[in-house]
PDB file of N, CA and C in Angstrom:
ATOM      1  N   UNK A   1      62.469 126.869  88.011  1.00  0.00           N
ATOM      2  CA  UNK A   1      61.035 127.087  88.074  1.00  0.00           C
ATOM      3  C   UNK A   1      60.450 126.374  89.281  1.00  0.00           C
ATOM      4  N   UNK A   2      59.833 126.986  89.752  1.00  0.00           N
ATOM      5  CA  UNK A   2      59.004 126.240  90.945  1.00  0.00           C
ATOM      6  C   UNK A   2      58.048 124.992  90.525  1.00  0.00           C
ATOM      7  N   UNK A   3      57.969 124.242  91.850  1.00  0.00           N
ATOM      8  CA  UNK A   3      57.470 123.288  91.357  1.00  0.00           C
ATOM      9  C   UNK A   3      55.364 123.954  91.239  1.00  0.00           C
ATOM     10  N   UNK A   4      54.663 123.209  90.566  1.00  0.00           N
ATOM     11  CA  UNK A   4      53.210 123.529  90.659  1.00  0.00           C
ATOM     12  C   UNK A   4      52.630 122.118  91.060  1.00  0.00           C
ATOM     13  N   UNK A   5      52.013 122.097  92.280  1.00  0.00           N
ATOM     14  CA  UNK A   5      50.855 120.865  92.598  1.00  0.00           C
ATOM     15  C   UNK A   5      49.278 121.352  92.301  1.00  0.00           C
ATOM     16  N   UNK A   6      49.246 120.282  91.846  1.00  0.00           N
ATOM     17  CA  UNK A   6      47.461 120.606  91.259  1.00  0.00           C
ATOM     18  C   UNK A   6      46.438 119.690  91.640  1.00  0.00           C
ATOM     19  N   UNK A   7      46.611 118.997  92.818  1.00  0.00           N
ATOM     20  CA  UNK A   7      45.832 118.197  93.689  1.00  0.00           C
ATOM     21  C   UNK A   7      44.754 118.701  93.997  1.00  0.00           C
ATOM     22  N   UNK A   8      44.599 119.836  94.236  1.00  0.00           N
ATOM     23  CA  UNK A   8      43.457 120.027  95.106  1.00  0.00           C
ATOM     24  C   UNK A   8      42.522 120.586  93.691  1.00  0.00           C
ATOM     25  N   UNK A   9      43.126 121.308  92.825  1.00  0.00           N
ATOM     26  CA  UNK A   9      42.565 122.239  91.646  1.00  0.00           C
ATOM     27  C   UNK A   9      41.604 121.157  90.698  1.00  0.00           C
ATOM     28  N   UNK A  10      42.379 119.590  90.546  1.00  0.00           N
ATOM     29  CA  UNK A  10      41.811 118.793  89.692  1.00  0.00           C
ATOM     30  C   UNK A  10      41.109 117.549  90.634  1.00  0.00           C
ATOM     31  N   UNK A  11      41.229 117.832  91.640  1.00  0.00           N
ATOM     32  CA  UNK A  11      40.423 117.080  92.737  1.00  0.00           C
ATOM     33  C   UNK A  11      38.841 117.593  92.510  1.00  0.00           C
ATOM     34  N   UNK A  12      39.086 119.012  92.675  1.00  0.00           N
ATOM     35  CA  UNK A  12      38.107 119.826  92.704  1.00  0.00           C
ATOM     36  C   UNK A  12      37.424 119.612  91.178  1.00  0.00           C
ATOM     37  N   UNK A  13      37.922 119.704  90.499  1.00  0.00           N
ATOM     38  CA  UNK A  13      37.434 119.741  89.072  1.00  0.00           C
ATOM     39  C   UNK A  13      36.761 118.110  88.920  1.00  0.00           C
ATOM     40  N   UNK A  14      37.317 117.098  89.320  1.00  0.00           N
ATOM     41  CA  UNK A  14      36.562 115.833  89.279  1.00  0.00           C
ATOM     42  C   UNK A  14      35.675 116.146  90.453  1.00  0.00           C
ATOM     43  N   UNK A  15      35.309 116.111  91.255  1.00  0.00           N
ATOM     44  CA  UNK A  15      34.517 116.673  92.130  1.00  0.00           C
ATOM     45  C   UNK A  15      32.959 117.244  91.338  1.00  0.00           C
ATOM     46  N   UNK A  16      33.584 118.296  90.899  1.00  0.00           N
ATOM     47  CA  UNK A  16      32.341 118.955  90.084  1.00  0.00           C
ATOM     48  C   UNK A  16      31.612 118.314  89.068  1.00  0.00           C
ATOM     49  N   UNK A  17      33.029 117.496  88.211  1.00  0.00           N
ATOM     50  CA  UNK A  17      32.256 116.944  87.245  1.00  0.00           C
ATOM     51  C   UNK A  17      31.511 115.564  87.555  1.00  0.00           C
ATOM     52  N   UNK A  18      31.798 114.882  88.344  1.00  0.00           N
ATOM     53  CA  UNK A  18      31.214 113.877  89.090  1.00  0.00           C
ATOM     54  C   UNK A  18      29.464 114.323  89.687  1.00  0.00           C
ATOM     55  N   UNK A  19      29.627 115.132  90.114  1.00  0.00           N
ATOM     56  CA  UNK A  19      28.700 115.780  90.780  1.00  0.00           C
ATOM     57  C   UNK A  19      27.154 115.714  89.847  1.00  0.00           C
ATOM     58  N   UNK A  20      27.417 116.468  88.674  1.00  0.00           N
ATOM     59  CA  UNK A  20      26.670 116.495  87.485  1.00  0.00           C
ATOM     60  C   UNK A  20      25.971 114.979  87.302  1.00  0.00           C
ATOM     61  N   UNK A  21      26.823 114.025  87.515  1.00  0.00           N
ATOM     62  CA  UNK A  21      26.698 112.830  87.060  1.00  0.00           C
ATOM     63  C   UNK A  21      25.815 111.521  87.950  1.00  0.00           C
ATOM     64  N   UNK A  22      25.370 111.944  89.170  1.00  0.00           N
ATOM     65  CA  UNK A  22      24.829 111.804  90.050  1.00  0.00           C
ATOM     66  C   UNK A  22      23.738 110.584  89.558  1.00  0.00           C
ATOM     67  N   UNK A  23      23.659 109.637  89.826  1.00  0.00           N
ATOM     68  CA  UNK A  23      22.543 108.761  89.784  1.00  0.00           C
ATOM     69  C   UNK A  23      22.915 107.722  88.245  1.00  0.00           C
ATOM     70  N   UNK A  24      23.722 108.527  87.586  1.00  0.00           N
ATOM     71  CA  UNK A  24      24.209 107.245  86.465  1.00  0.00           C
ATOM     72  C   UNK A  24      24.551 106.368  86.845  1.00  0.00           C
ATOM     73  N   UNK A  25      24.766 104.803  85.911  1.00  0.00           N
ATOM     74  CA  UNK A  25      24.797 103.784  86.172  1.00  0.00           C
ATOM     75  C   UNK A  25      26.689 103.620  86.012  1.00  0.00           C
ATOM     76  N   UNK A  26      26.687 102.650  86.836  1.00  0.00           N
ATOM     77  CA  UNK A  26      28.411 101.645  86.246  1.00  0.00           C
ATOM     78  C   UNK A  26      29.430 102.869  86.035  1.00  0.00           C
ATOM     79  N   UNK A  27      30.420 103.168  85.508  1.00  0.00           N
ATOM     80  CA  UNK A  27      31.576 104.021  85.518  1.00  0.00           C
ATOM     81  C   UNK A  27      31.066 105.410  85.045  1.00  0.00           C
ATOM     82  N   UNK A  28      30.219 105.535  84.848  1.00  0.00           N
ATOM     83  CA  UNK A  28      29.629 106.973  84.311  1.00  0.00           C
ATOM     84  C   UNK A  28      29.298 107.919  85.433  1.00  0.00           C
ATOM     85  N   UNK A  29      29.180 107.120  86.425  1.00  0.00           N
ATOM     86  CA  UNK A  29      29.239 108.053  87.892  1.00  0.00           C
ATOM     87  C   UNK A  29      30.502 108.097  88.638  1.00  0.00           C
ATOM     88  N   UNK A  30      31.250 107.292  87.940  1.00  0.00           N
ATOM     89  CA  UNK A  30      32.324 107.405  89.223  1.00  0.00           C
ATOM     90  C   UNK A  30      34.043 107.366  88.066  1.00  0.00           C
ATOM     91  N   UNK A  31      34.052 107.441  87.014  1.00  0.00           N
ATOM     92  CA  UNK A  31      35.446 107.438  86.963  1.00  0.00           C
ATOM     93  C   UNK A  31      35.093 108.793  85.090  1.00  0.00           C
ATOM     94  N   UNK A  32      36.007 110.207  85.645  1.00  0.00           N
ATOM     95  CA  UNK A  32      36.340 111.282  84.502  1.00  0.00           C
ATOM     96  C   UNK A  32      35.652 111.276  83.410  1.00  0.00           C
ATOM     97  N   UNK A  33      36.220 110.057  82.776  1.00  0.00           N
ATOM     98  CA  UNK A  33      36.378 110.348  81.543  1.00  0.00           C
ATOM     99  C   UNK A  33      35.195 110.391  80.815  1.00  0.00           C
ATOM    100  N   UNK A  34      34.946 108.648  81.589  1.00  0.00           N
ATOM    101  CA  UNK A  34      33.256 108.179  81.326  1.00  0.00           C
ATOM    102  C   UNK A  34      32.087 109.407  81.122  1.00  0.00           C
ATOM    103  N   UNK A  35      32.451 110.107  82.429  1.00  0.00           N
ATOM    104  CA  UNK A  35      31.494 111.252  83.061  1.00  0.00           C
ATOM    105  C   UNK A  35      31.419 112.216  82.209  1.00  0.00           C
ATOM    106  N   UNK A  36      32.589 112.355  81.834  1.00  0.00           N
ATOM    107  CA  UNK A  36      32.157 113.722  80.878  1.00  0.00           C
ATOM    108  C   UNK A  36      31.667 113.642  79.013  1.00  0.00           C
ATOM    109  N   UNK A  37      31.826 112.594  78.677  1.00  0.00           N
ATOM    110  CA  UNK A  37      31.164 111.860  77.832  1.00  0.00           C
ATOM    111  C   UNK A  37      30.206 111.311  77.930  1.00  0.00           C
ATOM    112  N   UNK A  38      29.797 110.997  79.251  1.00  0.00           N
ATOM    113  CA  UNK A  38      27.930 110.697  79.186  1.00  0.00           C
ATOM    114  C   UNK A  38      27.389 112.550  79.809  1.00  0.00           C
ATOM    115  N   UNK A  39      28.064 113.551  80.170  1.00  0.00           N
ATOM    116  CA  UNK A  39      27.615 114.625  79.919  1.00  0.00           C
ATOM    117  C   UNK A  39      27.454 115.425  78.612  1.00  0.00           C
ATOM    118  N   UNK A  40      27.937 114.933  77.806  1.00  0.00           N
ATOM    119  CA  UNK A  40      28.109 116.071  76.458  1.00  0.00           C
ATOM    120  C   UNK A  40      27.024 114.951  75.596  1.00  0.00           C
ATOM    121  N   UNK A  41      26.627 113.982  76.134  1.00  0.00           N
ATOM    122  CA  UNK A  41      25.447 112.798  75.314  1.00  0.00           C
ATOM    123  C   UNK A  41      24.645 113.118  75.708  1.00  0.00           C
ATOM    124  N   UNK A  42      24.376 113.237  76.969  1.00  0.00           N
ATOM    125  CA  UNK A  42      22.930 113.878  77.705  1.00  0.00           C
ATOM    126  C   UNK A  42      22.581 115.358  77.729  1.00  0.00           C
ATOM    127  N   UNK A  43      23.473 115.984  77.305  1.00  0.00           N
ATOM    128  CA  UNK A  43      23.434 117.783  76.392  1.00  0.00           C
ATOM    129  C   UNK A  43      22.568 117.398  75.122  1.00  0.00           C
ATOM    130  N   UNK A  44      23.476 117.188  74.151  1.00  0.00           N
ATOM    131  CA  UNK A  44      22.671 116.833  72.610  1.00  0.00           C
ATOM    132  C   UNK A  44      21.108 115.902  72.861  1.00  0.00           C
ATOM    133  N   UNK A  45      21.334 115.001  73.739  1.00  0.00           N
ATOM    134  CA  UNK A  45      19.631 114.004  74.053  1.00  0.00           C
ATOM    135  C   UNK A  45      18.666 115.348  74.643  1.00  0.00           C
ATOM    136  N   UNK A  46      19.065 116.123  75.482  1.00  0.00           N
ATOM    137  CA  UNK A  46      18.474 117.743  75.785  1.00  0.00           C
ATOM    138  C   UNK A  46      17.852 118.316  74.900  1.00  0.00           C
ATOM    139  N   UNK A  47      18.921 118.686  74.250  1.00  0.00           N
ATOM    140  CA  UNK A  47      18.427 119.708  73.111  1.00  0.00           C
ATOM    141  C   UNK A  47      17.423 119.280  71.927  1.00  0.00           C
ATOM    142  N   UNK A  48      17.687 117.874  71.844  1.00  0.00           N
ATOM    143  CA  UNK A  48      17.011 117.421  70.653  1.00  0.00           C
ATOM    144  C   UNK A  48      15.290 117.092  71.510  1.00  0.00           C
ATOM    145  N   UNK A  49      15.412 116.600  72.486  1.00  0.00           N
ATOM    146  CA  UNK A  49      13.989 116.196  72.836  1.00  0.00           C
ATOM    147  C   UNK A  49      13.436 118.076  73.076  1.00  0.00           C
ATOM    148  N   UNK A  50      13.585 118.892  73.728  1.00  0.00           N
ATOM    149  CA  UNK A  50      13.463 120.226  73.725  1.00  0.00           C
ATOM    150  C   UNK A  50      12.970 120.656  72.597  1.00  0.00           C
ATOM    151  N   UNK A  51      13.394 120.180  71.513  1.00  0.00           N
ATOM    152  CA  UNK A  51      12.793 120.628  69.858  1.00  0.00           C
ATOM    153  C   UNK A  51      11.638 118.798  69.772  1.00  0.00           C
ATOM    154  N   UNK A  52      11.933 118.038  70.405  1.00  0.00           N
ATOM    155  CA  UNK A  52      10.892 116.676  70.118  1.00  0.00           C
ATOM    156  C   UNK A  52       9.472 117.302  71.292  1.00  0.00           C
ATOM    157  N   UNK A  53       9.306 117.571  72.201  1.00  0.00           N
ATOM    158  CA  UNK A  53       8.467 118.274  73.259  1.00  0.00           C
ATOM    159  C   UNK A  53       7.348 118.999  72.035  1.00  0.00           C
ATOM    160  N   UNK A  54       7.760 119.970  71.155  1.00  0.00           N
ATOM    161  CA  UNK A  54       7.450 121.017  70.407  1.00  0.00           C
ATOM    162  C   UNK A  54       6.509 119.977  69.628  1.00  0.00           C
ATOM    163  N   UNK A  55       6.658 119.036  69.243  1.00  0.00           N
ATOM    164  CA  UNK A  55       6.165 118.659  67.862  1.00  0.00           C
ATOM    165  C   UNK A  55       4.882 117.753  69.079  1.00  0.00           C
ATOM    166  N   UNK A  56       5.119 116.734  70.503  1.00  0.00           N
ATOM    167  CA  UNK A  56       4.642 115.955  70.557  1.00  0.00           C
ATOM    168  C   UNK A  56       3.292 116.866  71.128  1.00  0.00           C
ATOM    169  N   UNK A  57       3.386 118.330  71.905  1.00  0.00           N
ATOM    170  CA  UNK A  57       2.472 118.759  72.433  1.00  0.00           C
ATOM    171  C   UNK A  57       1.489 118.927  71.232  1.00  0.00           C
ATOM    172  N   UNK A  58       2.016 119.396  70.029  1.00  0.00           N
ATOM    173  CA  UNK A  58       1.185 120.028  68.736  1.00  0.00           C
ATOM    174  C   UNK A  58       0.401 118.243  68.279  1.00  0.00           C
ATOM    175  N   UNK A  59       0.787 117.149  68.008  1.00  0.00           N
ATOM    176  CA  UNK A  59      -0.135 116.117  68.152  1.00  0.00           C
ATOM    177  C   UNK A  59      -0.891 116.002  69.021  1.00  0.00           C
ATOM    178  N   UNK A  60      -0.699 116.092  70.156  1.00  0.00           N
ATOM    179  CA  UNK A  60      -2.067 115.983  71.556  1.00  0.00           C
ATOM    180  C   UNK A  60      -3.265 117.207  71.199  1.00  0.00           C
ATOM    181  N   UNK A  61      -2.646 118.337  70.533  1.00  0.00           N
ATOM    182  CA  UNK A  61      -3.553 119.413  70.336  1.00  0.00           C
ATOM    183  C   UNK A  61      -4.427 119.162  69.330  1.00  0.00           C
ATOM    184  N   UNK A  62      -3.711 118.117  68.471  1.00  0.00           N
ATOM    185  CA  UNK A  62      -4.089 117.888  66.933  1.00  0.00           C
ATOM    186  C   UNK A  62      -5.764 116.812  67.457  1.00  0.00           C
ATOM    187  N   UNK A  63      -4.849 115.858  68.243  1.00  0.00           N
ATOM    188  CA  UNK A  63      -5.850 114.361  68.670  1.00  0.00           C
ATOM    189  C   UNK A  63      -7.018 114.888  69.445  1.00  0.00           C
ATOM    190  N   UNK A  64      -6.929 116.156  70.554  1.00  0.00           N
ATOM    191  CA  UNK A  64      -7.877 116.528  71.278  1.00  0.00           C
ATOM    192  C   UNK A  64      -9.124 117.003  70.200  1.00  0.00           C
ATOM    193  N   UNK A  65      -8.419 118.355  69.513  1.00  0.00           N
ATOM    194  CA  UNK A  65      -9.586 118.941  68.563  1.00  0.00           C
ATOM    195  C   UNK A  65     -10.600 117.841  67.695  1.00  0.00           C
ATOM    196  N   UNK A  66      -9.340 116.870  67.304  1.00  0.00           N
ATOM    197  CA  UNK A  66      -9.965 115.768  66.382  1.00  0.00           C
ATOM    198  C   UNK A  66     -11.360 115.389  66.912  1.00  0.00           C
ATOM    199  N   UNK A  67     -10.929 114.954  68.543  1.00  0.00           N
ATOM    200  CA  UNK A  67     -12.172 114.412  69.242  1.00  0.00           C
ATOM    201  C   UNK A  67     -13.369 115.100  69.755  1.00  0.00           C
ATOM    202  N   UNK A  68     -12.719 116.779  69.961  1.00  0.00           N
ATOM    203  CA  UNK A  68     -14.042 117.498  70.594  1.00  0.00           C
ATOM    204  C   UNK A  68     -14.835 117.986  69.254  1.00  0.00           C
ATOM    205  N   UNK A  69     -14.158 117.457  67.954  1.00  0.00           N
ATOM    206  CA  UNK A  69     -14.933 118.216  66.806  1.00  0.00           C
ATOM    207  C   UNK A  69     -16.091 116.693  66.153  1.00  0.00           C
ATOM    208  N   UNK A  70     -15.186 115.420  66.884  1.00  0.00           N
ATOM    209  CA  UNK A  70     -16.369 113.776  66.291  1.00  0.00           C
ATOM    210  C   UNK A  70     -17.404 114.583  67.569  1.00  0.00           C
ATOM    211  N   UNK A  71     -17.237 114.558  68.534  1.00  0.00           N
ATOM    212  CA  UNK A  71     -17.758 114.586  69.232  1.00  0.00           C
ATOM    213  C   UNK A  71     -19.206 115.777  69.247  1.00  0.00           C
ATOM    214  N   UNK A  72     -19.031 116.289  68.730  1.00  0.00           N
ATOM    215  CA  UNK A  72     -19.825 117.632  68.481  1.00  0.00           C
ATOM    216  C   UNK A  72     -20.912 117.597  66.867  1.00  0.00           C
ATOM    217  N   UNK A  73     -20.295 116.498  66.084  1.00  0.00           N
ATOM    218  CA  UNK A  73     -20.779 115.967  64.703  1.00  0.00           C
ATOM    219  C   UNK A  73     -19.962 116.705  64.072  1.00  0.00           C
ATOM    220  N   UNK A  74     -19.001 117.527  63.778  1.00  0.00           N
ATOM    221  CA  UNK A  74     -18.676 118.500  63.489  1.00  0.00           C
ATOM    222  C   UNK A  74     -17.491 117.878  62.038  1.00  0.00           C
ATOM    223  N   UNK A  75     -17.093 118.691  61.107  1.00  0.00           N
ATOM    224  CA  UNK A  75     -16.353 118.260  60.071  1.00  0.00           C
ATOM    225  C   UNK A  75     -14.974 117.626  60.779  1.00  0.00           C
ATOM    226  N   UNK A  76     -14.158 116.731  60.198  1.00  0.00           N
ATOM    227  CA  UNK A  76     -12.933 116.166  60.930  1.00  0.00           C
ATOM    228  C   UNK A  76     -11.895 117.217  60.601  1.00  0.00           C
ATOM    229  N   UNK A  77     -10.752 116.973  61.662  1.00  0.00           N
ATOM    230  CA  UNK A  77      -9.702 117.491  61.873  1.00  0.00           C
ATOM    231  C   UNK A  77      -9.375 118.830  60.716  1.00  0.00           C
ATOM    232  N   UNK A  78      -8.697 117.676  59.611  1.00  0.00           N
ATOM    233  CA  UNK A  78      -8.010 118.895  58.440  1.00  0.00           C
ATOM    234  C   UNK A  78      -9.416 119.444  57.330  1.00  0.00           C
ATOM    235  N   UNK A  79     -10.606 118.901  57.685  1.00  0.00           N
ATOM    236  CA  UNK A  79     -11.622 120.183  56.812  1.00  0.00           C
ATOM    237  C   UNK A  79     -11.514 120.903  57.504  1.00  0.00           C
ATOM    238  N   UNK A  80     -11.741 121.064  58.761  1.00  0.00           N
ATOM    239  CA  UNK A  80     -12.092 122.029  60.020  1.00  0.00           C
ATOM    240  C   UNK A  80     -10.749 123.012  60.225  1.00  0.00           C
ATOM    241  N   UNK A  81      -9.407 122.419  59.611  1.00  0.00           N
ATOM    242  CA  UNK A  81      -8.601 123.391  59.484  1.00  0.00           C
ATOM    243  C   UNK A  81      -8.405 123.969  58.244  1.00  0.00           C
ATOM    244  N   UNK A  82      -8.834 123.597  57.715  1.00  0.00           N
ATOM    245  CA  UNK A  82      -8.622 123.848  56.207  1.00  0.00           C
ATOM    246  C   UNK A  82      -9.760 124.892  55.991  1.00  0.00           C
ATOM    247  N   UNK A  83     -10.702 124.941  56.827  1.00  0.00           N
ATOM    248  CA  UNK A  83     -12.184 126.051  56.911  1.00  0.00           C
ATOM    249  C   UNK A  83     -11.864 127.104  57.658  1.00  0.00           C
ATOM    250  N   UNK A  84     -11.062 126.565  58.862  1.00  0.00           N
ATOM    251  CA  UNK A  84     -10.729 127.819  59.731  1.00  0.00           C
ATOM    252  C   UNK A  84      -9.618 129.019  58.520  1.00  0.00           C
ATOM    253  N   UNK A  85      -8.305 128.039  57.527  1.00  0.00           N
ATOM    254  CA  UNK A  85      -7.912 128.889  57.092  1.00  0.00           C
ATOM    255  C   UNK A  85      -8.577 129.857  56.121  1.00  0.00           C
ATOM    256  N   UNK A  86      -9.411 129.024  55.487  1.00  0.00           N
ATOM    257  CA  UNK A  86     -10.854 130.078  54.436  1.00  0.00           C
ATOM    258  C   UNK A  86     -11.157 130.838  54.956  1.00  0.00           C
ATOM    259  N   UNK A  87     -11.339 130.573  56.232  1.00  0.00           N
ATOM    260  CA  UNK A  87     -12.324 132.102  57.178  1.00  0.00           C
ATOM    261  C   UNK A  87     -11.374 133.121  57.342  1.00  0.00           C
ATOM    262  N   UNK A  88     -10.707 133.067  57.183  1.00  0.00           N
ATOM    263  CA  UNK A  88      -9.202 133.565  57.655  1.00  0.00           C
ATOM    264  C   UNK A  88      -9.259 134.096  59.346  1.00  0.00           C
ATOM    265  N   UNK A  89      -9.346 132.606  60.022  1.00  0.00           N
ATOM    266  CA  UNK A  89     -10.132 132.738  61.752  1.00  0.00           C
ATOM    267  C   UNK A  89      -8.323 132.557  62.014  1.00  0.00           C
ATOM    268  N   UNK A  90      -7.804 133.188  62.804  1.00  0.00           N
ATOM    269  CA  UNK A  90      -6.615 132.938  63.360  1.00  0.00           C
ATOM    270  C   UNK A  90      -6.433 132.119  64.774  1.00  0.00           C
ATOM    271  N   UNK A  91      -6.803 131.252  64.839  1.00  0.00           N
ATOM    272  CA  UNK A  91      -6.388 130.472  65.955  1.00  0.00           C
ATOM    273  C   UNK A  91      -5.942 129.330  66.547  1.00  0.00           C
ATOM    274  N   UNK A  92      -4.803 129.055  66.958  1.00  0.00           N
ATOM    275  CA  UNK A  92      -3.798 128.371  66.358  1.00  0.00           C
ATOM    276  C   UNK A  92      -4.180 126.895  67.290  1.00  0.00           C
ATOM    277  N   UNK A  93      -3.359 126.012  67.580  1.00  0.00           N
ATOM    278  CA  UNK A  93      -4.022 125.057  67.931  1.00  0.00           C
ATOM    279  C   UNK A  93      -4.171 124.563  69.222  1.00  0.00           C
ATOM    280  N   UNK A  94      -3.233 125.513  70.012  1.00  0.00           N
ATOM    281  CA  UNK A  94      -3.016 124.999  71.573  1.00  0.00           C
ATOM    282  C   UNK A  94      -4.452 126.058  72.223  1.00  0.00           C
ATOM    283  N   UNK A  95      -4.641 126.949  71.316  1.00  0.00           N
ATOM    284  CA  UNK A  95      -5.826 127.569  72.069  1.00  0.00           C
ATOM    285  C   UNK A  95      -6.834 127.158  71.535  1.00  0.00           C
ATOM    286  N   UNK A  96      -7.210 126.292  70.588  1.00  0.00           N
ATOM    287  CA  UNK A  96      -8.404 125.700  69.667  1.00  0.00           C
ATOM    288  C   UNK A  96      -8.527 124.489  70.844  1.00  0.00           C
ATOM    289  N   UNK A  97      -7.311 123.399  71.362  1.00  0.00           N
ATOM    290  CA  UNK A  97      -7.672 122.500  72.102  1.00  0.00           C
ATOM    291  C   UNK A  97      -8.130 123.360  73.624  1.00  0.00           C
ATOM    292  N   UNK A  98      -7.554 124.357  73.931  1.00  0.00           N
ATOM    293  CA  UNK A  98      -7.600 124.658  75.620  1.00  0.00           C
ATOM    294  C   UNK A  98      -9.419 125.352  75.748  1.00  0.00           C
ATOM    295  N   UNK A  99      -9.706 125.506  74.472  1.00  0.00           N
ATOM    296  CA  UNK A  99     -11.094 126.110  74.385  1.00  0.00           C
ATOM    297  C   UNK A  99     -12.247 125.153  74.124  1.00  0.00           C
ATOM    298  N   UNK A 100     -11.751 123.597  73.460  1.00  0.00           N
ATOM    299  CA  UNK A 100     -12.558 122.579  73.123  1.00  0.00           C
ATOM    300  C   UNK A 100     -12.740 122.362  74.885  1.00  0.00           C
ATOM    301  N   UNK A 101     -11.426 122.134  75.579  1.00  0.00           N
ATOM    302  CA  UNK A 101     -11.258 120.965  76.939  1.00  0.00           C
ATOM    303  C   UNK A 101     -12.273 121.893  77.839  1.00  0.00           C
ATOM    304  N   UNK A 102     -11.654 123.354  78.277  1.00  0.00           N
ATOM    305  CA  UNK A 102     -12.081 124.374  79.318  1.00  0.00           C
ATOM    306  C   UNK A 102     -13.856 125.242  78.935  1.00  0.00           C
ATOM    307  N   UNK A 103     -13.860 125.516  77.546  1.00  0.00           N
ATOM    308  CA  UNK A 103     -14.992 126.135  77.214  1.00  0.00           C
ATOM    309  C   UNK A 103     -15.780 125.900  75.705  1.00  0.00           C
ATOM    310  N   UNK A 104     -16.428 124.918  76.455  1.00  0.00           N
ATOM    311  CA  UNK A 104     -17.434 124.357  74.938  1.00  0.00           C
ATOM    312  C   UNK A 104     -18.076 125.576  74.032  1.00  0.00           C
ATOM    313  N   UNK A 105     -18.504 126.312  74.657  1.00  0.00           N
ATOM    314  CA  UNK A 105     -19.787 126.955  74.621  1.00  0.00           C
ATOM    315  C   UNK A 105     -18.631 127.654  73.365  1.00  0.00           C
ATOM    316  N   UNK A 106     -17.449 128.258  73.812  1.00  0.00           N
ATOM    317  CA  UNK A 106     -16.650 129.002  72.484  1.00  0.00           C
ATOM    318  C   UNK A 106     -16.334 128.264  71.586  1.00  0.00           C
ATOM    319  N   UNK A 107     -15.845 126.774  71.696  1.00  0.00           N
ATOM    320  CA  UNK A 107     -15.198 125.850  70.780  1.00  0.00           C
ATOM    321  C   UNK A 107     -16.841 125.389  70.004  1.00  0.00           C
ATOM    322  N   UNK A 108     -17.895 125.752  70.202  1.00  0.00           N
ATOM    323  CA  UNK A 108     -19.122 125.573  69.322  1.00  0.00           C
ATOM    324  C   UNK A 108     -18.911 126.578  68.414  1.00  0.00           C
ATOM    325  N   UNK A 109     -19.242 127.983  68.991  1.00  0.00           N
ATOM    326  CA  UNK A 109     -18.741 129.504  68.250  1.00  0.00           C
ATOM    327  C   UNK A 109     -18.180 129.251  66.900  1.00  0.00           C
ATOM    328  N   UNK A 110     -16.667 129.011  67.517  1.00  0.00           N
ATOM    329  CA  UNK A 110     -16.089 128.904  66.443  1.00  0.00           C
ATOM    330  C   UNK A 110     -16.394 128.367  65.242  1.00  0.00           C
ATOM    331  N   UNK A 111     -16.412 126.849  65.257  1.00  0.00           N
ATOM    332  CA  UNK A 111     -17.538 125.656  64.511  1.00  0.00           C
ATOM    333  C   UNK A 111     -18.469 126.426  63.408  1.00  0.00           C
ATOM    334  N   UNK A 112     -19.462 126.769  64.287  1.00  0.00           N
ATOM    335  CA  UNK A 112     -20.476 127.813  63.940  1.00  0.00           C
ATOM    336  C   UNK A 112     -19.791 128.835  62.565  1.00  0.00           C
ATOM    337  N   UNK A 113     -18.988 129.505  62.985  1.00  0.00           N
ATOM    338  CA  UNK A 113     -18.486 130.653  62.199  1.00  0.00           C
ATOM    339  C   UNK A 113     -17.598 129.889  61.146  1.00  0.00           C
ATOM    340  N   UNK A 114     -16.803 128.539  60.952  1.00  0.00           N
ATOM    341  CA  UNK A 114     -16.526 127.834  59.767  1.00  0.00           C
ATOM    342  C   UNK A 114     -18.045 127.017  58.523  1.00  0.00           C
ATOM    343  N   UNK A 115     -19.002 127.574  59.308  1.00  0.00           N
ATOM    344  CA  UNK A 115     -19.483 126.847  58.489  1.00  0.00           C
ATOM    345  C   UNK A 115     -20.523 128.064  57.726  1.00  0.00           C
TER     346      UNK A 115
END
């Protein structure tokens, strides 16, 4: 059988995977093994903040309304959702805050029509 050299094939392959790894600290940038185990940690830390993103934008939406509704005298947070669902008003919360921040005059409207 012939012989097979694989110098350049797994040169190349640390190469790449190194590459990925760019700016880590201590052996995680510079030696295999490390590298590809702080890649498959920083995959799962990905995915999970990607689903954590989801929840933290829906609190900022939650805290804004809270404030443009004290601010207005208006009932707090969960009456004001709890009225919107009575009305059966469909509007969910990233457009309830983008309408408090950008356009008062509608985020009154609304108000108006829960009560």
């Amino acid at each position: 059988m012939p012989r097979v050299k694989r110098g350049t094939i797994k040169a190349k392959r640390r190469r790449n995977l190194l590459s990925q790894v760019k700016g880590y600290q201590f052996g995680r940038s510079t030696k295999k093994r490390q590298a590809r185990e702080a890649i498959f940690h920083a995959g799962n830390h990905a995915f999970a903040h990607r689903r954590d993103k989801k929840n933290d934008y829906r609190r900022l939406w939650q805290v804004q309304i809270n404030a443009y509704l004290r601010e207005l005298g208006a009932p707090s947070y969960s009456k004001f959702m709890g009225l919107l669902k009575k009305k059966e008003i469909g509007v969910n919360r990233k457009m309830l805050a983008l309408l408090a921040r950008e356009n008062p005059e509608a985020f009154q409207a609304i108000i108006e029509k829960t009560k």
